[in-house]
C-alpha atoms as a PDB file:
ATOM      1  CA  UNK A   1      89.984 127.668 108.306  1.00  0.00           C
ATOM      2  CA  UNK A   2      90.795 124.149 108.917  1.00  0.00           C
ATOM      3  CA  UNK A   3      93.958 123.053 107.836  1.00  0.00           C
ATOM      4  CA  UNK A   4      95.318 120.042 106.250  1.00  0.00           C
ATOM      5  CA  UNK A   5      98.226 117.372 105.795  1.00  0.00           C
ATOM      6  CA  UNK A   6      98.508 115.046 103.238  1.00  0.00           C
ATOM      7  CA  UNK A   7     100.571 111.901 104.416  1.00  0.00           C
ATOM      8  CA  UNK A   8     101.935 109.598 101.639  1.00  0.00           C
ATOM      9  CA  UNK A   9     103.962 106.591 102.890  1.00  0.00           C
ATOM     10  CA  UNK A  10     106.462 105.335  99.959  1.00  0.00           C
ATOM     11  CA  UNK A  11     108.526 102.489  99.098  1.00  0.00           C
ATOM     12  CA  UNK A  12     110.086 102.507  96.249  1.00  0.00           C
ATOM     13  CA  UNK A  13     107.360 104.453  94.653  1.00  0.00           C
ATOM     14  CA  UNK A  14     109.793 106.274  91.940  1.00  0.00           C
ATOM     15  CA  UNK A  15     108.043 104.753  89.125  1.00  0.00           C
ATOM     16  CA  UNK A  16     104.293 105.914  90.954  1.00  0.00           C
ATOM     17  CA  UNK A  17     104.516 109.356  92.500  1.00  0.00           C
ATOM     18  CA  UNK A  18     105.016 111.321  88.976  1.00  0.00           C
ATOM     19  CA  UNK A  19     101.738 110.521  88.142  1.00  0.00           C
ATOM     20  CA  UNK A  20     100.308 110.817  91.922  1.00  0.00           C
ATOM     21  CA  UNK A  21     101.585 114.295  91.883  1.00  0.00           C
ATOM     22  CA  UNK A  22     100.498 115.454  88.715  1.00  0.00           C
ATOM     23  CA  UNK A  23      96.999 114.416  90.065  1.00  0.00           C
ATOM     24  CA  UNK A  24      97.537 116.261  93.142  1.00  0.00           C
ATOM     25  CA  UNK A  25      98.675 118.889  90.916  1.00  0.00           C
ATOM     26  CA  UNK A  26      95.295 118.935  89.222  1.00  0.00           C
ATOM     27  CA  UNK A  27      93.437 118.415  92.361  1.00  0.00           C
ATOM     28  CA  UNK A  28      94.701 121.412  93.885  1.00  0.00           C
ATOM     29  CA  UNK A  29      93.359 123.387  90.410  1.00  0.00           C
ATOM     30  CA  UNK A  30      90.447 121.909  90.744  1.00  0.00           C
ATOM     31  CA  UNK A  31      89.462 123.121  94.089  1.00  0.00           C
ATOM     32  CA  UNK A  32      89.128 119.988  95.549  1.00  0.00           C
ATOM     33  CA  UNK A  33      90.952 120.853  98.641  1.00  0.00           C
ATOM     34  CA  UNK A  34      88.684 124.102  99.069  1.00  0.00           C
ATOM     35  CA  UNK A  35      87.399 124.948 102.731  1.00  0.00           C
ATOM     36  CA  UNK A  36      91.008 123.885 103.849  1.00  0.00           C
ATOM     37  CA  UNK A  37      93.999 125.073 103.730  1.00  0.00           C
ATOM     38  CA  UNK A  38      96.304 122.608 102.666  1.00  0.00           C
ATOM     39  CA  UNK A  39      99.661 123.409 104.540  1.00  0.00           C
ATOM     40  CA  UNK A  40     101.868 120.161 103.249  1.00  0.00           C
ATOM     41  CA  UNK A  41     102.159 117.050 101.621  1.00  0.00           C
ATOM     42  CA  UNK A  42     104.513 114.944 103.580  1.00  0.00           C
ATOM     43  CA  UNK A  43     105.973 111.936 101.822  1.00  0.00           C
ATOM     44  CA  UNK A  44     107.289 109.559 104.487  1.00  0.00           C
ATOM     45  CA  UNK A  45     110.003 107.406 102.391  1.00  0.00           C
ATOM     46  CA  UNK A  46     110.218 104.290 103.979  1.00  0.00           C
ATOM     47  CA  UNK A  47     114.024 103.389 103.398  1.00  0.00           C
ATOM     48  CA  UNK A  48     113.646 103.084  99.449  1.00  0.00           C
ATOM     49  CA  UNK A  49     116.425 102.085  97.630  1.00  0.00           C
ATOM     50  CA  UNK A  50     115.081 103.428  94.731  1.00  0.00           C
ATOM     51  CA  UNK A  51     115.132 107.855  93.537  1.00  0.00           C
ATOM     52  CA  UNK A  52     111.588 108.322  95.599  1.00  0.00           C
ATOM     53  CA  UNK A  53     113.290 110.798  98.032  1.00  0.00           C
ATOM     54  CA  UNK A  54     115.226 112.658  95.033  1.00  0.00           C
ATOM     55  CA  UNK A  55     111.985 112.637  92.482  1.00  0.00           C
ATOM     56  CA  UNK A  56     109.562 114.470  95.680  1.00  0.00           C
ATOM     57  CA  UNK A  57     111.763 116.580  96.371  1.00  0.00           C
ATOM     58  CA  UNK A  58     111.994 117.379  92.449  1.00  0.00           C
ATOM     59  CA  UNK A  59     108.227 117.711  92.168  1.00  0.00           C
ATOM     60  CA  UNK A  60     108.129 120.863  94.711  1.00  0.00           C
ATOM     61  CA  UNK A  61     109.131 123.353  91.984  1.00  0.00           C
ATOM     62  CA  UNK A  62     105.144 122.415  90.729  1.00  0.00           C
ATOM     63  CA  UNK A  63     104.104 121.368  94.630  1.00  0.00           C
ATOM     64  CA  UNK A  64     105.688 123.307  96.748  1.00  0.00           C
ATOM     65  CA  UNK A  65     103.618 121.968  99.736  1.00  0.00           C
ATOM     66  CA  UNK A  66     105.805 118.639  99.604  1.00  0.00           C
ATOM     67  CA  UNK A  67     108.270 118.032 102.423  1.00  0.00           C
ATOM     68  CA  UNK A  68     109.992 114.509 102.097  1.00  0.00           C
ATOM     69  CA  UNK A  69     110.527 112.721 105.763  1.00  0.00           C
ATOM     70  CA  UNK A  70     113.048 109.883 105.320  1.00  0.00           C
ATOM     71  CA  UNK A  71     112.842 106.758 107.580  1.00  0.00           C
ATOM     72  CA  UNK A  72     116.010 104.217 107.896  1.00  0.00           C
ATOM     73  CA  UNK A  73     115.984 101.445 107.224  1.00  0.00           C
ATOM     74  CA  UNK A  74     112.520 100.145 105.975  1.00  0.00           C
ATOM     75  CA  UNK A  75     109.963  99.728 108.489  1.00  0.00           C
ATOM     76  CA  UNK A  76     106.716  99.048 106.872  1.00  0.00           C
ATOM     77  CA  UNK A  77     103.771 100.781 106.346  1.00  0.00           C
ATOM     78  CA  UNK A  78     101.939 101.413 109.685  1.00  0.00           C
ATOM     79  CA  UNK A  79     105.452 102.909 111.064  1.00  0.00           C
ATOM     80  CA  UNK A  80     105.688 105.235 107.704  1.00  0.00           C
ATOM     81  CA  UNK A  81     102.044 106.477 108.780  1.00  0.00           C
ATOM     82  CA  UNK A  82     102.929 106.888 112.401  1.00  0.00           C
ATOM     83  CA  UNK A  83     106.080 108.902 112.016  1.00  0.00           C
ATOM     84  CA  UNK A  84     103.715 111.311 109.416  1.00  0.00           C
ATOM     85  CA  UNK A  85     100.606 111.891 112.105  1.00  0.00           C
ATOM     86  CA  UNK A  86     103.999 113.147 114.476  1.00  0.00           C
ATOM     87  CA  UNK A  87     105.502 114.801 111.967  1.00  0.00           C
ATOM     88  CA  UNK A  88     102.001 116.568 110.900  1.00  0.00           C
ATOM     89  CA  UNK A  89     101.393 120.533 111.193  1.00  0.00           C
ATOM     90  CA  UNK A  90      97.768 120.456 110.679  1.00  0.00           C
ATOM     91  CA  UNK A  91      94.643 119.699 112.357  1.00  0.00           C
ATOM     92  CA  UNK A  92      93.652 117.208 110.134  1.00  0.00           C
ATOM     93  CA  UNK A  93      95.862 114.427 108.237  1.00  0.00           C
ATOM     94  CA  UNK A  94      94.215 112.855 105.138  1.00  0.00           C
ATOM     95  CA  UNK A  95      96.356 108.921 104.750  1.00  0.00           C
ATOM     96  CA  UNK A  96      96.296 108.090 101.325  1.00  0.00           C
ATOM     97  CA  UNK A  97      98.497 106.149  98.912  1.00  0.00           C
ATOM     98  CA  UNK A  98     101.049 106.296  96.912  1.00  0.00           C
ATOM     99  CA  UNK A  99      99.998 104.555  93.683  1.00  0.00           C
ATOM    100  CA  UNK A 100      96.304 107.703  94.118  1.00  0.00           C
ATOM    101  CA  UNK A 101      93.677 104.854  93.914  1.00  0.00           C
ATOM    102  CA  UNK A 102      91.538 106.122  95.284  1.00  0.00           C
ATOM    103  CA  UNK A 103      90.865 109.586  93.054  1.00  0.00           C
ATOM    104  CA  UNK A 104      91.874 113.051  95.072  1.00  0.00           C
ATOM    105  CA  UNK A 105      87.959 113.987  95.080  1.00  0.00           C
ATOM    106  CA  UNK A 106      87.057 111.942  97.072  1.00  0.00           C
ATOM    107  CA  UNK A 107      88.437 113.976  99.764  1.00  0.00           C
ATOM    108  CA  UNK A 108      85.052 116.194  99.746  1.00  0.00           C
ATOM    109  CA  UNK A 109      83.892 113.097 100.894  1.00  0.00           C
ATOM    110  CA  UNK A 110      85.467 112.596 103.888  1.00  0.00           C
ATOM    111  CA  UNK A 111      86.045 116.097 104.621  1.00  0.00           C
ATOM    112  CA  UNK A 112      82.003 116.605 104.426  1.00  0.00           C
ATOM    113  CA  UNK A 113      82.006 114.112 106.745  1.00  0.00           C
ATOM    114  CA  UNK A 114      84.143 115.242 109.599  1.00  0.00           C
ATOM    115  CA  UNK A 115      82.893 118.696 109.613  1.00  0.00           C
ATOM    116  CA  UNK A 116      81.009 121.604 108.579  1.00  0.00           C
ATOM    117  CA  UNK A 117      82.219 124.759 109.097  1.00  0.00           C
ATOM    118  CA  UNK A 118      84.140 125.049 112.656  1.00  0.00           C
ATOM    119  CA  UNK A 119      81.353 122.178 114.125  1.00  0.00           C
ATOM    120  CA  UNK A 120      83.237 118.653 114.014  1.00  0.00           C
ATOM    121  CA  UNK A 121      80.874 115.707 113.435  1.00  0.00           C
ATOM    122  CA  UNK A 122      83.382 113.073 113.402  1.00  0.00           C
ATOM    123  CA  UNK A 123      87.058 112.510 114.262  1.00  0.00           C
ATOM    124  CA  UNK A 124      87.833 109.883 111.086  1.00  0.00           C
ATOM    125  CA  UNK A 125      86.299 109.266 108.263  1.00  0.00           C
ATOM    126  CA  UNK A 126      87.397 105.918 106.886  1.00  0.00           C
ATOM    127  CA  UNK A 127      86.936 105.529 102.507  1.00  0.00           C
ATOM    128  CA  UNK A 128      85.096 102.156 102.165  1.00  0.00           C
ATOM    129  CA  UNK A 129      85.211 100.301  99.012  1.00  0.00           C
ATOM    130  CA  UNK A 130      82.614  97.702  99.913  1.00  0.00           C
ATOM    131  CA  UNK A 131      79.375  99.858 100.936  1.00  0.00           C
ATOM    132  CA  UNK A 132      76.921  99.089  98.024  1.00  0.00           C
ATOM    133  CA  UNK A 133      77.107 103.116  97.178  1.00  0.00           C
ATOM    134  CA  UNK A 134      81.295 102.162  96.714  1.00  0.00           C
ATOM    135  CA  UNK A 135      82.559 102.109  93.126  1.00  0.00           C
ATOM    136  CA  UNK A 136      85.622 100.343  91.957  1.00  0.00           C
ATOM    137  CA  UNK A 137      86.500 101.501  88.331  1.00  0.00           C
ATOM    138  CA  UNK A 138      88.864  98.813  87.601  1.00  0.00           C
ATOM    139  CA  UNK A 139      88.801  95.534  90.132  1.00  0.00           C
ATOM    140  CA  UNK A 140      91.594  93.567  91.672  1.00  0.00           C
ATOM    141  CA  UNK A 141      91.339  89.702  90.908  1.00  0.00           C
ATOM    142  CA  UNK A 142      88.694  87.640  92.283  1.00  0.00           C
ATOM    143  CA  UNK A 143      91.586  85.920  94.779  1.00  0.00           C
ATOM    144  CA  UNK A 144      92.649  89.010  96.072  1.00  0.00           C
ATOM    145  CA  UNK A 145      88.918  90.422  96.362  1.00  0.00           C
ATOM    146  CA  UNK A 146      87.760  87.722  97.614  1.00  0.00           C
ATOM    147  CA  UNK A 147      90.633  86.951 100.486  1.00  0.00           C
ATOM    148  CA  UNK A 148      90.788  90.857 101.625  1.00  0.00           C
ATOM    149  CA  UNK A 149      86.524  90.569 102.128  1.00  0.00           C
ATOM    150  CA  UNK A 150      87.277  87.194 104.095  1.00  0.00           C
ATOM    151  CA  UNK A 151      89.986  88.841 106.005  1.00  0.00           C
ATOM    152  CA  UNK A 152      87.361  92.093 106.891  1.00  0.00           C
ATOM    153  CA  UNK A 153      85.198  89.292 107.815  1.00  0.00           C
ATOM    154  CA  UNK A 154      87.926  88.216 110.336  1.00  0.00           C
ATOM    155  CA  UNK A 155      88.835  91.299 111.841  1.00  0.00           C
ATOM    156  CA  UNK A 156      85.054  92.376 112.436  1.00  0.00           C
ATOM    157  CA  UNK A 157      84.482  88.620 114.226  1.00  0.00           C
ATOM    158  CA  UNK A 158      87.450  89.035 116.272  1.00  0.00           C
ATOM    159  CA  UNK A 159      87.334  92.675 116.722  1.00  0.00           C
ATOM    160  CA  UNK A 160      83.948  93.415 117.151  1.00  0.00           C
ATOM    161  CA  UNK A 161      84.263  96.530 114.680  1.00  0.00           C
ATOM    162  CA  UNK A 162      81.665  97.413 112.416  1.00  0.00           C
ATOM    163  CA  UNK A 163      83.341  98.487 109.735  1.00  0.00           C
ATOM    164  CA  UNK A 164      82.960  96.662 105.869  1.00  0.00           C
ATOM    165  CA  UNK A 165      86.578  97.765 105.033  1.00  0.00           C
ATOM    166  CA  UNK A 166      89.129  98.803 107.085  1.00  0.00           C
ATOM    167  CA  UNK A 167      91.900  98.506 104.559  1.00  0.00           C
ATOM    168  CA  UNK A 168      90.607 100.980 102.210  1.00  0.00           C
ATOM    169  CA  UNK A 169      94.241 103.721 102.334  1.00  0.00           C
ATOM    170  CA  UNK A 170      92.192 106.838 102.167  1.00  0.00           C
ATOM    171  CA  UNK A 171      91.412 108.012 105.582  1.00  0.00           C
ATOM    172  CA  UNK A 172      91.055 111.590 107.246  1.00  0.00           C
ATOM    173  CA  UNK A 173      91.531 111.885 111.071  1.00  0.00           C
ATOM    174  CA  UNK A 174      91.064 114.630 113.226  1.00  0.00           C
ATOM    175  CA  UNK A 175      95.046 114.984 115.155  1.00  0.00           C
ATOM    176  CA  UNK A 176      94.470 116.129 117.855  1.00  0.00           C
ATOM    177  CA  UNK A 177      92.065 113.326 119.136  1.00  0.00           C
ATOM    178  CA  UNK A 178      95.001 110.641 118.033  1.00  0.00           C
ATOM    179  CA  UNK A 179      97.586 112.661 119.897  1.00  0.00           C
ATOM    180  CA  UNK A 180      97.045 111.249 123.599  1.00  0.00           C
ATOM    181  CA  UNK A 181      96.981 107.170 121.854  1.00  0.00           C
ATOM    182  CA  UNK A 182      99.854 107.782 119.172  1.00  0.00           C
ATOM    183  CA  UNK A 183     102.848 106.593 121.205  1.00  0.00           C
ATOM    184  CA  UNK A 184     100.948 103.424 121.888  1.00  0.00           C
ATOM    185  CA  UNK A 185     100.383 102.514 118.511  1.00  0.00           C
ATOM    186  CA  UNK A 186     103.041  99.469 118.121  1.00  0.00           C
ATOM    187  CA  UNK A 187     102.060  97.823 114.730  1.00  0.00           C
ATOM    188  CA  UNK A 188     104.530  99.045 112.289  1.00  0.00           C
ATOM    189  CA  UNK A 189     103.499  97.123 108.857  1.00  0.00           C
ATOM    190  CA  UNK A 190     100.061  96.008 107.905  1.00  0.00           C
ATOM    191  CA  UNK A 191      96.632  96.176 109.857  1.00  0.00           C
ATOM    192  CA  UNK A 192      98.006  99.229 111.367  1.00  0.00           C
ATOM    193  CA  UNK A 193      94.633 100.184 110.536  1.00  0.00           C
ATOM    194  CA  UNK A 194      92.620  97.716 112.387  1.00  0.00           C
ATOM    195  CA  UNK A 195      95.019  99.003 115.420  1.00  0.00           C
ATOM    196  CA  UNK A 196      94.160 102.508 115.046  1.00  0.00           C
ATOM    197  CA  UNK A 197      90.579 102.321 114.905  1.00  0.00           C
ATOM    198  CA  UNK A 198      90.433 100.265 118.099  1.00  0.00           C
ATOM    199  CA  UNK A 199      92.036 102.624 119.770  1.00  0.00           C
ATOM    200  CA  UNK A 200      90.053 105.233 118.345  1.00  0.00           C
ATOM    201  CA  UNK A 201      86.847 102.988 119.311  1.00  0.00           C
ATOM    202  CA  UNK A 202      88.561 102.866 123.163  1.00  0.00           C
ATOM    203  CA  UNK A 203      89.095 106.773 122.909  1.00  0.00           C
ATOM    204  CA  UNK A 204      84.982 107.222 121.986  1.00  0.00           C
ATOM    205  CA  UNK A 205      85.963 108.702 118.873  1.00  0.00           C
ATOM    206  CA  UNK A 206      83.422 108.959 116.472  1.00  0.00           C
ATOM    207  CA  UNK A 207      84.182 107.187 113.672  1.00  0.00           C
ATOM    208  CA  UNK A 208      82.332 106.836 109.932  1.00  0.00           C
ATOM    209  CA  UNK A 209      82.659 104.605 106.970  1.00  0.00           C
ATOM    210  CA  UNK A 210      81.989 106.775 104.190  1.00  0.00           C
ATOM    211  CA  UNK A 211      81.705 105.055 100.569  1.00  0.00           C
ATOM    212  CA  UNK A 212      84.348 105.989  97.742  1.00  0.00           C
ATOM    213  CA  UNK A 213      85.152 105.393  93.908  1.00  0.00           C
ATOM    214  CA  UNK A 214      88.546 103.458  93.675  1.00  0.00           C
ATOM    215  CA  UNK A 215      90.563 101.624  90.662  1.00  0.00           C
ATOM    216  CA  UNK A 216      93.180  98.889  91.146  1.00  0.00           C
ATOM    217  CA  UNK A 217      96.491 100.351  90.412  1.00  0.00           C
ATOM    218  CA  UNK A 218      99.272  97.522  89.597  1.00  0.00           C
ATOM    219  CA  UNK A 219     102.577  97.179  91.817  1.00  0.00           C
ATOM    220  CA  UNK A 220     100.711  96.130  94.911  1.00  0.00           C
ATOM    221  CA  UNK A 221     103.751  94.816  97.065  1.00  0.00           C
ATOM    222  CA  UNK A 222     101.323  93.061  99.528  1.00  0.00           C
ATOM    223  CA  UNK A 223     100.855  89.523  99.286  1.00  0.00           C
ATOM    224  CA  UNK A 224      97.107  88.548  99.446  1.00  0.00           C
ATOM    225  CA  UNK A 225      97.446  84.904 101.275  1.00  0.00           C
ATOM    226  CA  UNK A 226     100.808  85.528 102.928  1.00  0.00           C
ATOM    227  CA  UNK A 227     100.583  89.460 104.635  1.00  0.00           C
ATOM    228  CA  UNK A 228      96.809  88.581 104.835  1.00  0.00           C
ATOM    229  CA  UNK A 229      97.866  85.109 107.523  1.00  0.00           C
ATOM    230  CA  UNK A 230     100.411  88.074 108.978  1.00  0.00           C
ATOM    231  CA  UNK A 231      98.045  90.177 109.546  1.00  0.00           C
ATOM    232  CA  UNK A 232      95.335  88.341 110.771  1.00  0.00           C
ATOM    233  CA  UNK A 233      97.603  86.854 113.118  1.00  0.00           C
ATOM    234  CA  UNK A 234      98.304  90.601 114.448  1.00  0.00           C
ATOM    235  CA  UNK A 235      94.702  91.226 114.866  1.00  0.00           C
ATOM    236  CA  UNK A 236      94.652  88.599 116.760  1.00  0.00           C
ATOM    237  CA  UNK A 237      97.336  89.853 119.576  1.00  0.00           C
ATOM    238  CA  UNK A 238      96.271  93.771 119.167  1.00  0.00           C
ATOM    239  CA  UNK A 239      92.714  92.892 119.931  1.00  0.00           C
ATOM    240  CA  UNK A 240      94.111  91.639 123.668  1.00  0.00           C
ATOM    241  CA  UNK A 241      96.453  94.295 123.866  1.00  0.00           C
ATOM    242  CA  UNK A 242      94.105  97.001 123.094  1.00  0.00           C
ATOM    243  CA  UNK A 243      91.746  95.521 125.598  1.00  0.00           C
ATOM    244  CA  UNK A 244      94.824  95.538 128.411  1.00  0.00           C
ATOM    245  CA  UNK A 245      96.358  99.412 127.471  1.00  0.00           C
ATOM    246  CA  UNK A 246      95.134 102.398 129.129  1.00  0.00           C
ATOM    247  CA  UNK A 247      94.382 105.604 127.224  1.00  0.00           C
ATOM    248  CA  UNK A 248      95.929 108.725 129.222  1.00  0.00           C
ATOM    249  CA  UNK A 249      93.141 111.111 129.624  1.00  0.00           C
ATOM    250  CA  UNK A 250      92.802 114.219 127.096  1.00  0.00           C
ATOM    251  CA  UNK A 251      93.804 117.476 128.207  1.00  0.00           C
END
């Protein structure tokens, strides 16, 4: 049976994970994470200054599949996600966030996906929010809609990749394809996912955009017109880099 890690970078995500765990909670009694076994949920706390470390490692009397991975001090996102595809006992690692907006289910999704029985048909499967078969129960603003389709836009101009949203936090990758790329992943706060998947692109990976349901959850910390200029801007260097790194050869 396959098996599975859940990675969920946090900062300062006391006032978030209760409820993101009680879903998991239900998830699991659902059967949503049947044809896998799910071996942990690793919550990489990103140097919070808040009780997120204390209140996961609380919620393992109901989850005992959590194991909390601190990081000091704060590096951002994309370094949070690195440090849990390392720390990672499974084949496969499904990224999501914190704040569960996109609903557990979707997993089947993905997982349906990437593989059927012991035959793998792709390496990631990427949650899309912006395929016209993509549902978004409750919308951001128009601004921040509107700025993160323009910055998509960007990325696929500059990049060349295909995809409609590479943004979307709810990805599942196949490990051991990332292992032989993972040290040369450098960007450490947002766009780490344009990074990845050009890598992954380099690597011949095969990749798939896979439509999800999603609802806006408030407490976004990303700011839409500054991190967006940020990130574009790191786009704009990876793309080079990318271009200019070697992949080692798989084993």
């Amino acid at each position: 049976m396959k098996t599975l890690s859940v990675v969920l970078p946090a900062y300062n995500e006391a006032a978030r994970l209760p409820r993101t765990f009680e879903l998991l909670r239900q998830a699991q009694g659902a059967q949503v994470f049947s044809g896998v076994e799910l071996k942990e949920i690793l919550i990489i706390d990103d140097g919070s200054g808040d009780s997120t470390a204390a209140i996961s490692e609380k919620a393992r009397e109901r989850l005992p599949e959590i194991r909390v991975v601190r990081v000091s001090p704060n590096q951002g996102k994309g370094n949070a996600i690195h440090v849990g595809l390392r720390e990672a006992q499974s084949e496969w690692c499904l990224i999501a966030d914190a704040d569960s907006a996109t609903p557990w289910d979707q997993f089947i999704k993905l997982r349906d996906a990437c593989f059927r029985s012991e035959e793998i048909l792709c390496e990631i499967a990427m949650g899309s929010r912006d395929l016209p078969e993509s549902h978004r129960a409750v919308r951001q603003s128009s601004l921040r809609e509107n700025l993160g389709r323009l910055f998509n836009l960007a990325v696929r101009l500059v990049t060349g990749l295909p995809f409609k949203d590479t943004q979307c936090g709810f990805k599942l990758l196949h490990r051991p394809s990332l292992v032989r790329f993972l040290p040369l992943l450098k960007v450490r706060r947002f766009a780490w996912d344009v990074e990845l998947l050009l890598f992954a692109v380099k690597a011949r990976l095969r990749i798939r955009e896979i439509p999800v349901d999603w609802e806006h959850q408030e407490g976004s910390r990303i700011s839409p017109l500054k991190d967006g200029i940020e990130m574009f801007l790191r786009v704009l260097q990876m793309r080079f880099r990318v271009l200019l790194t070697r992949i080692p050869d798989a084993r």
